[in-house]
C-alpha atoms as a PDB file:
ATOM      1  CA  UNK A   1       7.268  10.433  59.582  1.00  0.00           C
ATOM      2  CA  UNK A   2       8.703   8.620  62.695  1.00  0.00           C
ATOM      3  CA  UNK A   3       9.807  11.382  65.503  1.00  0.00           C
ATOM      4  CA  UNK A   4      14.112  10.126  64.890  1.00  0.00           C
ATOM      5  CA  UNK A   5      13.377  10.818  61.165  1.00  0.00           C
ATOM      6  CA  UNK A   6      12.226  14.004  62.226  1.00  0.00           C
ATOM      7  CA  UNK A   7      15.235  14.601  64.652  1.00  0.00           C
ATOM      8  CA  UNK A   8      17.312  14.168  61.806  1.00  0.00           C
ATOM      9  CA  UNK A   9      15.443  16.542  59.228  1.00  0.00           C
ATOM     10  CA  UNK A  10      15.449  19.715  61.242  1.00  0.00           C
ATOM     11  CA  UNK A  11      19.070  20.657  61.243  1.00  0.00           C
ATOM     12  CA  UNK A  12      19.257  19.938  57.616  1.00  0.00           C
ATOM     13  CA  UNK A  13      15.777  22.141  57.168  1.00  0.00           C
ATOM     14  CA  UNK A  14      17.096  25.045  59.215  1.00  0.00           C
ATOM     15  CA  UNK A  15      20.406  24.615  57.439  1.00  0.00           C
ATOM     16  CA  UNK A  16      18.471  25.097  54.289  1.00  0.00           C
ATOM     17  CA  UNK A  17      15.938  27.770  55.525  1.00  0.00           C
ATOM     18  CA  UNK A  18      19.551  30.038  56.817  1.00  0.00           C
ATOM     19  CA  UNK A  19      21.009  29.841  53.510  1.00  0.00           C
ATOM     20  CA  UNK A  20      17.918  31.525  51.810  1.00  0.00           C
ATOM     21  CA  UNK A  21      17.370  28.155  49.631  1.00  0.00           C
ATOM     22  CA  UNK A  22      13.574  26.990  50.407  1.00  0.00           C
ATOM     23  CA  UNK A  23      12.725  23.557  51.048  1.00  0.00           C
ATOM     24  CA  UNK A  24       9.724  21.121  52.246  1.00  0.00           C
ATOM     25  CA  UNK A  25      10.687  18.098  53.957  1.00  0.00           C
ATOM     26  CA  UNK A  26       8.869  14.890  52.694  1.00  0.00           C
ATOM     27  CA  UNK A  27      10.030  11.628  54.712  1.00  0.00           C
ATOM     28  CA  UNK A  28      14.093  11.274  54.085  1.00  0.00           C
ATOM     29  CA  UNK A  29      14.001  13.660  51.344  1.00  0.00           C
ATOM     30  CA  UNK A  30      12.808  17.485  50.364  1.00  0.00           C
ATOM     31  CA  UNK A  31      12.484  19.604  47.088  1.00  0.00           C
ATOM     32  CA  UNK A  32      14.788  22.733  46.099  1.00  0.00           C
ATOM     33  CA  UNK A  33      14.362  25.334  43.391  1.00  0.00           C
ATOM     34  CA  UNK A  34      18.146  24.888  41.218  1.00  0.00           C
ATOM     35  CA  UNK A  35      19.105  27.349  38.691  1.00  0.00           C
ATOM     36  CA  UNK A  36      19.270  26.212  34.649  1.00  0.00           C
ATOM     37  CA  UNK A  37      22.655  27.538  33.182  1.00  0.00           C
ATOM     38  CA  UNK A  38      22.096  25.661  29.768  1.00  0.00           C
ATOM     39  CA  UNK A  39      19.631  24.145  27.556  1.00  0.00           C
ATOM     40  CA  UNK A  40      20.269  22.015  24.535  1.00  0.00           C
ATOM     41  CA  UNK A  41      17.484  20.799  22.154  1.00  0.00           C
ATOM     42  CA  UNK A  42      18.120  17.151  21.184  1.00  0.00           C
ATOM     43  CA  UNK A  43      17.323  16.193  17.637  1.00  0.00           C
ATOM     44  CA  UNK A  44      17.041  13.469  15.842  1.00  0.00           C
ATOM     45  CA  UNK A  45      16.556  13.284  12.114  1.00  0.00           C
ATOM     46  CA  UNK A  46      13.767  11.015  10.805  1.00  0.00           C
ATOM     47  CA  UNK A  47      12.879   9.966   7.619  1.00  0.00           C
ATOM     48  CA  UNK A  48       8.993  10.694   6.849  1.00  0.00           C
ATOM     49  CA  UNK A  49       7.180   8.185   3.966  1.00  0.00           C
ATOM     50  CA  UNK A  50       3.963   9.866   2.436  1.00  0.00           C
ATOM     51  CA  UNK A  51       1.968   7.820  -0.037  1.00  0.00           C
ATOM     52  CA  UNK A  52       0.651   9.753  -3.254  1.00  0.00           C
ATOM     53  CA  UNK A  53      -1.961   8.532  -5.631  1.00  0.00           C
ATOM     54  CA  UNK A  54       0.033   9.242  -9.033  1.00  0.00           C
ATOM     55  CA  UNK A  55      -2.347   8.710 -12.109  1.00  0.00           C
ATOM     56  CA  UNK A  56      -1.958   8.721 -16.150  1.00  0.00           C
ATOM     57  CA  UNK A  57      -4.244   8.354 -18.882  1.00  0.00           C
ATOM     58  CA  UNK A  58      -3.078   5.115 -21.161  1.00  0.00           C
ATOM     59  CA  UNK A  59      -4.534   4.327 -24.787  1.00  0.00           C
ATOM     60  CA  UNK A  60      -6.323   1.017 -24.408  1.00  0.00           C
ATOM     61  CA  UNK A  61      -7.334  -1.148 -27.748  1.00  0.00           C
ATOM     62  CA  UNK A  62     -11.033  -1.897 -27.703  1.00  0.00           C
ATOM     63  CA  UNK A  63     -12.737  -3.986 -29.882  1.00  0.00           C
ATOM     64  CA  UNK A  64     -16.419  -4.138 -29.848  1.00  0.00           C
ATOM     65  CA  UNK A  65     -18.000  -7.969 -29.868  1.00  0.00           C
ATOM     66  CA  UNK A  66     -21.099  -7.544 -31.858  1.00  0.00           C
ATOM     67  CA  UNK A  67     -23.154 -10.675 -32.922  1.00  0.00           C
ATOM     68  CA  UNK A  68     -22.276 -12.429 -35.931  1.00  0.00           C
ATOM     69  CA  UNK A  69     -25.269 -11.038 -38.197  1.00  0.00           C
ATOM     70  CA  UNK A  70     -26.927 -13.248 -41.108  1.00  0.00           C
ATOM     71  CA  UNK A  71     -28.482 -10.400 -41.933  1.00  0.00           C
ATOM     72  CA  UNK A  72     -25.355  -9.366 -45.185  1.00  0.00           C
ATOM     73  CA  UNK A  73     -24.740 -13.010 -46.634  1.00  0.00           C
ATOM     74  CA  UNK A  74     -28.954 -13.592 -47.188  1.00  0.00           C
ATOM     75  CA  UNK A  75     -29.476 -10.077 -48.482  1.00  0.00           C
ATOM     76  CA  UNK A  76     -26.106 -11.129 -50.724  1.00  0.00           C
ATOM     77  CA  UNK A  77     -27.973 -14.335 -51.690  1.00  0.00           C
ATOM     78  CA  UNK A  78     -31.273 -12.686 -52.927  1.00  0.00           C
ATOM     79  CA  UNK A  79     -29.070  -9.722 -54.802  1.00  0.00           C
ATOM     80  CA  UNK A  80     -27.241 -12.378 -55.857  1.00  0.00           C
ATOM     81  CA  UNK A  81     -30.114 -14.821 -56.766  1.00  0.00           C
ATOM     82  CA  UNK A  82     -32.402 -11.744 -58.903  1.00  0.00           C
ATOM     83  CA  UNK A  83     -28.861 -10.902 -61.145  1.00  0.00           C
ATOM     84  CA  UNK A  84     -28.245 -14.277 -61.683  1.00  0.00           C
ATOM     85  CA  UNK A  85     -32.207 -15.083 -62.616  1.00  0.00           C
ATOM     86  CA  UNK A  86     -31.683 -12.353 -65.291  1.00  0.00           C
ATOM     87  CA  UNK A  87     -29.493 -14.427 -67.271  1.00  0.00           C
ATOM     88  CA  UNK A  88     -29.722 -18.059 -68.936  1.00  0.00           C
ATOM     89  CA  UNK A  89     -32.786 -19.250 -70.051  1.00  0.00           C
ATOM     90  CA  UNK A  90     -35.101 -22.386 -69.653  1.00  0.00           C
ATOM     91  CA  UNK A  91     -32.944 -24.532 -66.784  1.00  0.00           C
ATOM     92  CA  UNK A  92     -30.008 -22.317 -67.221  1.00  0.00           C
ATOM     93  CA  UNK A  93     -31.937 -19.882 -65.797  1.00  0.00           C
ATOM     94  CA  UNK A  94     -32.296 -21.726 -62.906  1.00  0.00           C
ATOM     95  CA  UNK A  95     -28.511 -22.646 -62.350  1.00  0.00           C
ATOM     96  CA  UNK A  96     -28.179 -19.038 -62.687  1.00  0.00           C
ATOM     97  CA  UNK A  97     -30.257 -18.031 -60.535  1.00  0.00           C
ATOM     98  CA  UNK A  98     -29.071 -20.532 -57.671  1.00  0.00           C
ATOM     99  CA  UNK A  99     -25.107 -19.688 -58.607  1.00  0.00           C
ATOM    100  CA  UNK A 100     -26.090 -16.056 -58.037  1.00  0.00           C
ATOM    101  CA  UNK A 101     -27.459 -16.844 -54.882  1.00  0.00           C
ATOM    102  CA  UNK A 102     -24.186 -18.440 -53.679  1.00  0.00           C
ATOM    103  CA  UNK A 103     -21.940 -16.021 -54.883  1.00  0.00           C
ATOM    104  CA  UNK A 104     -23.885 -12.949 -53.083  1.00  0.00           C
ATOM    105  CA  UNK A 105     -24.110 -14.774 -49.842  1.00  0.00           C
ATOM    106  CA  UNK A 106     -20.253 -15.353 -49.923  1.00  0.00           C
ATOM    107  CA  UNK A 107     -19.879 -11.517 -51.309  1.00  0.00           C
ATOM    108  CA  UNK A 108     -22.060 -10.385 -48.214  1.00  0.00           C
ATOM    109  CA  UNK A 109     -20.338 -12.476 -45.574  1.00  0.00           C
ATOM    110  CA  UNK A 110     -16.884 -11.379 -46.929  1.00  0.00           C
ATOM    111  CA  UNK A 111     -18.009  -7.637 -47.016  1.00  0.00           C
ATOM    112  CA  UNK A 112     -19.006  -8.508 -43.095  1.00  0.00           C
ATOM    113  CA  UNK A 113     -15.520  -9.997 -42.277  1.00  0.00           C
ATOM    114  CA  UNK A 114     -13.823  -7.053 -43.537  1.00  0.00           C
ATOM    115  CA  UNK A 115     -16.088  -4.589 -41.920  1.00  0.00           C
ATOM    116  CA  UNK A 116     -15.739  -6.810 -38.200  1.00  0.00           C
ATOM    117  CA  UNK A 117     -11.449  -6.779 -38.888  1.00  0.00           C
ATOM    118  CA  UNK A 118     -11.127  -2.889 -39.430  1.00  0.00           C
ATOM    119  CA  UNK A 119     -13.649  -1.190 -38.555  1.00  0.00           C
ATOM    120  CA  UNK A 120     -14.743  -2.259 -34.804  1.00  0.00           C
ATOM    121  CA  UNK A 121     -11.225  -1.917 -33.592  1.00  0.00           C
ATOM    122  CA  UNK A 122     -10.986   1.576 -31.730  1.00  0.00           C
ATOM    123  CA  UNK A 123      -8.425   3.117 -28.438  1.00  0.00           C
ATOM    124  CA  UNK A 124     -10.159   4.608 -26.082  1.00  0.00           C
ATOM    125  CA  UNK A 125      -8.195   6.610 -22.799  1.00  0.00           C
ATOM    126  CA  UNK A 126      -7.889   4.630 -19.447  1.00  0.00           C
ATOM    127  CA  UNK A 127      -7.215   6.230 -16.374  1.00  0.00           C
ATOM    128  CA  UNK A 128      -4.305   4.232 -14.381  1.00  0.00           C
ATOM    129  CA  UNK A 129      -2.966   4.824 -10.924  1.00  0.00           C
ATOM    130  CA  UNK A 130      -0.819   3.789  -8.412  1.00  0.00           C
ATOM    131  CA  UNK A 131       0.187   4.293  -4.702  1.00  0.00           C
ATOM    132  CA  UNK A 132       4.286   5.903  -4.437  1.00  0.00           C
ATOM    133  CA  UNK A 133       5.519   7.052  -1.566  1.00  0.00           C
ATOM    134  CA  UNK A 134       7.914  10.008  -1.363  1.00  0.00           C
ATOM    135  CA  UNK A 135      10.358  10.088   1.499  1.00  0.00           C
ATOM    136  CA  UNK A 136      11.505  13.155   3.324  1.00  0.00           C
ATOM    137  CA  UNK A 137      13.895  13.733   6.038  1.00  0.00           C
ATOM    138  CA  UNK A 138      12.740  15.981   8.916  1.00  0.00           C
ATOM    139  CA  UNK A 139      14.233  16.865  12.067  1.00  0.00           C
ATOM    140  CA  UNK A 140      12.570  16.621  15.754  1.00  0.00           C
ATOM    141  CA  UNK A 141      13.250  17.428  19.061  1.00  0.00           C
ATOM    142  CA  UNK A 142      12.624  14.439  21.101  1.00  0.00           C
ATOM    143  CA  UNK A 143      13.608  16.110  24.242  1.00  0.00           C
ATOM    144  CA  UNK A 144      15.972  18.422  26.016  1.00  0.00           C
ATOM    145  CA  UNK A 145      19.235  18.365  27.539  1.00  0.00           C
ATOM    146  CA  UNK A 146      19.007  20.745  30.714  1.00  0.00           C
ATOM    147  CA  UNK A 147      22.456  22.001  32.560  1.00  0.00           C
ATOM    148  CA  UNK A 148      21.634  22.959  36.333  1.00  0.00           C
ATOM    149  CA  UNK A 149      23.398  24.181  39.479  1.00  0.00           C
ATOM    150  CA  UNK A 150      22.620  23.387  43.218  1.00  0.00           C
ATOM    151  CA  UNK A 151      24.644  24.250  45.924  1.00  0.00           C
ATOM    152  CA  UNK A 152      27.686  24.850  43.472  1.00  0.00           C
ATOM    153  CA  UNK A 153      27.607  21.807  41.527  1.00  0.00           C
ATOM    154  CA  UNK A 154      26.082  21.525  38.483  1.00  0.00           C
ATOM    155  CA  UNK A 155      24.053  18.854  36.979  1.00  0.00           C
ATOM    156  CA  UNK A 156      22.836  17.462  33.937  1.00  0.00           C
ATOM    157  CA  UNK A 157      19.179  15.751  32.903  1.00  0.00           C
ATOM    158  CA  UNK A 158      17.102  15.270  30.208  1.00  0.00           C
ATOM    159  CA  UNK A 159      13.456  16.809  30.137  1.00  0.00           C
ATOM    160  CA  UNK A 160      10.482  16.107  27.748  1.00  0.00           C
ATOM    161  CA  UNK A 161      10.141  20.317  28.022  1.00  0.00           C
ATOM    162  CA  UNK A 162      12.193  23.067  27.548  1.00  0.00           C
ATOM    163  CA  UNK A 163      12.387  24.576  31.599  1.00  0.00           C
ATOM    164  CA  UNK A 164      12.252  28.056  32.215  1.00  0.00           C
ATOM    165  CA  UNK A 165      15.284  29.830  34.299  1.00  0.00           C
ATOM    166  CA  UNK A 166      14.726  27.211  37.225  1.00  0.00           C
ATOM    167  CA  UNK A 167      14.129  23.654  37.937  1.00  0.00           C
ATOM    168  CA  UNK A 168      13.105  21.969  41.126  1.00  0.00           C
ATOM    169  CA  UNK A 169      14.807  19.240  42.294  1.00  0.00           C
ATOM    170  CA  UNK A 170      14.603  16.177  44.702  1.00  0.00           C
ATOM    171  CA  UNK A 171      17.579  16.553  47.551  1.00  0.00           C
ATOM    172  CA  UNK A 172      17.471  13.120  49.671  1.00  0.00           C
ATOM    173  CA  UNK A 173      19.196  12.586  52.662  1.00  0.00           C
ATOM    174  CA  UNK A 174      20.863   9.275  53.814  1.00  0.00           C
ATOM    175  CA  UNK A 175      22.811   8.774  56.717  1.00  0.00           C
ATOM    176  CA  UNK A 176      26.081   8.249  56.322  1.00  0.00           C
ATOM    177  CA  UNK A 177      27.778   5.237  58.065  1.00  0.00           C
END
């Protein structure tokens, strides 16, 4: 701090010091203690998305893919083949025999048709879910509005904190002219 700096400080200082009101001088300005005569929260009112899993259990159709089996039309064709041999005789017998043979193998795939159409087809329970979001509104105090006095005058600023009963403040002095 330069010595007219100085010169210029000290009456203001004493002034200051008289008056009961502390101060510390810091280059062309000082700090004061001023007193808070009001405080007013500001809010603002936000609106707050929170996602939530929301499941269900769904009937699903199911139908089970099994291998086409051989297995009912030739045991068809052999039941089929011994009835028929039991009838006819001589080479009827044997046209008999063969006819029978057809007709169970077409009896036995039938028979496995029918069973495949009604009886594989089942619902079983699937679990679905899905992702909503449910929107509140909230309010929040994004800072305060603080009414102080200094010297008789008051003030107004906005803090990130509520203060307590007093606030210190910057006083600068500039020459005038």
């Amino acid at each position: 701090m330069s010595y007219a700096t100085r010169n210029r400080l000290a009456p203001v200082v004493l002034a200051l010091g008289v008056c009961g009101l502390p101060a510390v001088a810091v280059a062309d300005a000082f700090y004061a203690n001023a007193k808070v005569t009001d405080v007013q929260p500001i809010v603002r009112v936000v609106r707050v998305a929170t996602p939530q899993e929301v499941c269900w259990d769904e009937p699903v159709r199911r139908e089970n893919r099994r291998h086409r089996s051989h297995v009912p039309a030739v045991l068809g064709g052999i039941i089929g083949g011994v009835v028929g041999n039991k009838f006819g005789s001589g080479r009827g017998q044997d046209a008999m025999t063969v006819a029978g043979a057809l007709l169970g193998a077409s009896v036995g795939r039938d028979a496995e048709y029918r069973q495949r159409a009604y009886g594989d087809t089942r619902y079983v329970s699937a679990r679905r879910c899905e992702i909503e979001e449910t929107v509140h509104e909230e309010e929040r105090v994004e800072g305060y509005r603080v009414t102080y006095r200094y010297r008789g005058q008051d003030y107004v600023t906005r803090m990130p904190n509520a203060p307590g009963d007093r606030i210190r403040v910057r006083v600068r002095v500039e020459p005038v002219g």
